[in-house]
Protein backbone atom coordinates (compact mmCIF):
# COMPACT_ATOMS: atom_id res chain seq x y z
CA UNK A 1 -6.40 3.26 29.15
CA UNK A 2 -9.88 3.83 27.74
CA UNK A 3 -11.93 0.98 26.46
CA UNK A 4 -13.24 0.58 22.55
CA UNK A 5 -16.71 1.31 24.09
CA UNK A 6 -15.88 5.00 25.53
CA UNK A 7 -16.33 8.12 23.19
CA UNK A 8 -12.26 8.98 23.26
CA UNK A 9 -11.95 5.31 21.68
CA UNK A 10 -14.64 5.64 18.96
CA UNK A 11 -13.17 9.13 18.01
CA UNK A 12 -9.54 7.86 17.75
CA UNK A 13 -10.67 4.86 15.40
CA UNK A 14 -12.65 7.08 13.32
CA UNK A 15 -9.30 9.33 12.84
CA UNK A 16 -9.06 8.65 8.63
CA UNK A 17 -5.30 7.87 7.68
CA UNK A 18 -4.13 7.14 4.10
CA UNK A 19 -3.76 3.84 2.95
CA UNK A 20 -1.37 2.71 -0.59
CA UNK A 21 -1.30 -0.25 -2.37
CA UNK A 22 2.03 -0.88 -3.97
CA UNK A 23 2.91 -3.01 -6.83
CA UNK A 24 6.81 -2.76 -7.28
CA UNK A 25 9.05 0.04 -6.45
CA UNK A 26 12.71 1.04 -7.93
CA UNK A 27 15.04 4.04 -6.99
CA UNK A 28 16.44 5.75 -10.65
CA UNK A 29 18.18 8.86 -10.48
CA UNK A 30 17.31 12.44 -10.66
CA UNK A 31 18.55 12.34 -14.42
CA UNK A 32 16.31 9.19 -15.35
CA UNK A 33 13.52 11.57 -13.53
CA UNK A 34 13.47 14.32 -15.32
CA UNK A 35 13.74 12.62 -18.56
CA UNK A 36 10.47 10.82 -18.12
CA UNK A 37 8.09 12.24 -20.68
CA UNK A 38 4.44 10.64 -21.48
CA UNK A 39 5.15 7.02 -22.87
CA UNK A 40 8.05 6.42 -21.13
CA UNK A 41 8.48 2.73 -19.86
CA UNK A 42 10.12 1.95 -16.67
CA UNK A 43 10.57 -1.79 -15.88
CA UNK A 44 11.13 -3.17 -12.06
CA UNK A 45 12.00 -6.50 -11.09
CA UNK A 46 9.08 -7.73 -9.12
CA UNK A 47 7.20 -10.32 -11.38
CA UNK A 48 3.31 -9.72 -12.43
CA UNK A 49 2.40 -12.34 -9.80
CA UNK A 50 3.89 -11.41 -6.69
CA UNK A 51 1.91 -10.50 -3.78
CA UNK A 52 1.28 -6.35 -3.59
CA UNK A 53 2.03 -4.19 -0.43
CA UNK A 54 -0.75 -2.29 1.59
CA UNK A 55 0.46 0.47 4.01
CA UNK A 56 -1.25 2.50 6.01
CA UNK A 57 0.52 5.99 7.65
CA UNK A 58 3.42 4.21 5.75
CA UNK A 59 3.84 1.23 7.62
CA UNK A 60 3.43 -2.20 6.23
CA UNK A 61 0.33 -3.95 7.14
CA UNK A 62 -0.59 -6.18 5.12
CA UNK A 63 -0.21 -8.19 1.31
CA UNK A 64 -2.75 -9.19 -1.14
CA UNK A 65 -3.27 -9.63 -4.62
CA UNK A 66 -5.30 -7.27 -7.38
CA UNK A 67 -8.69 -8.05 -8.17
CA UNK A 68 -10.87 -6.45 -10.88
CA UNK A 69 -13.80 -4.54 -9.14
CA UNK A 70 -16.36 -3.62 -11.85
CA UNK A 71 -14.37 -1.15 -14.06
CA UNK A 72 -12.38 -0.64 -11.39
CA UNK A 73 -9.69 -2.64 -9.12
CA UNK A 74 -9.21 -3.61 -5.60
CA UNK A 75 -6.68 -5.26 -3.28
CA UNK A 76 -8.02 -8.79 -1.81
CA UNK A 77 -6.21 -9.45 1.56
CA UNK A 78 -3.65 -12.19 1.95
CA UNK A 79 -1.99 -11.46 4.76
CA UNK A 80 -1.96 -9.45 7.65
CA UNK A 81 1.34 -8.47 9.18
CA UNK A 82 1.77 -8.10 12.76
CA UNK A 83 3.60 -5.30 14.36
CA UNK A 84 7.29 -6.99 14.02
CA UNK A 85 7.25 -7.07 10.54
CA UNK A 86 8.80 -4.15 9.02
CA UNK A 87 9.77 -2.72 5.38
């Protein structure tokens, strides 16, 4: 196996992958779907203070909470799962 010095490492790490931040997720029905027009409201259960989910390639790595960033916000790091944890 290569070491994180040779080239093949550096260009593997430098592969970009997408990374989410999730706040609360539900499953509703095709039905509730299409009836979703611009002000809608849909409510989930997770409370305003619980921690948020990163993934990256869509597996859970980590948890943090939301920060405000400027005009902007951001995801400060809580936790950092290791490779057991799952979804």
């Amino acid at each position: 196996m290569p070491d994180l010095d040779s080239s093949y490492s550096r260009a593997v790490l430098a592969i970009r992958t997408p990374v989410s931040v999730t706040l609360a997720q539900k499953k509703i029905s095709l039905t509730q779907v299409v009836e979703l027009v611009p002000g809608s409201m849909l409510t989930f259960d997770a409370h305003c203070d619980e921690p948020l989910t990163l993934e990256a390639g869509g597996k859970l790595i980590a948890t943090g909470e939301t920060v405000k960033i400027g005009d902007k916000f951001g995801l400060r790091i809580r936790d950092i799962l290791d490779g057991d944890d799952e979804q």
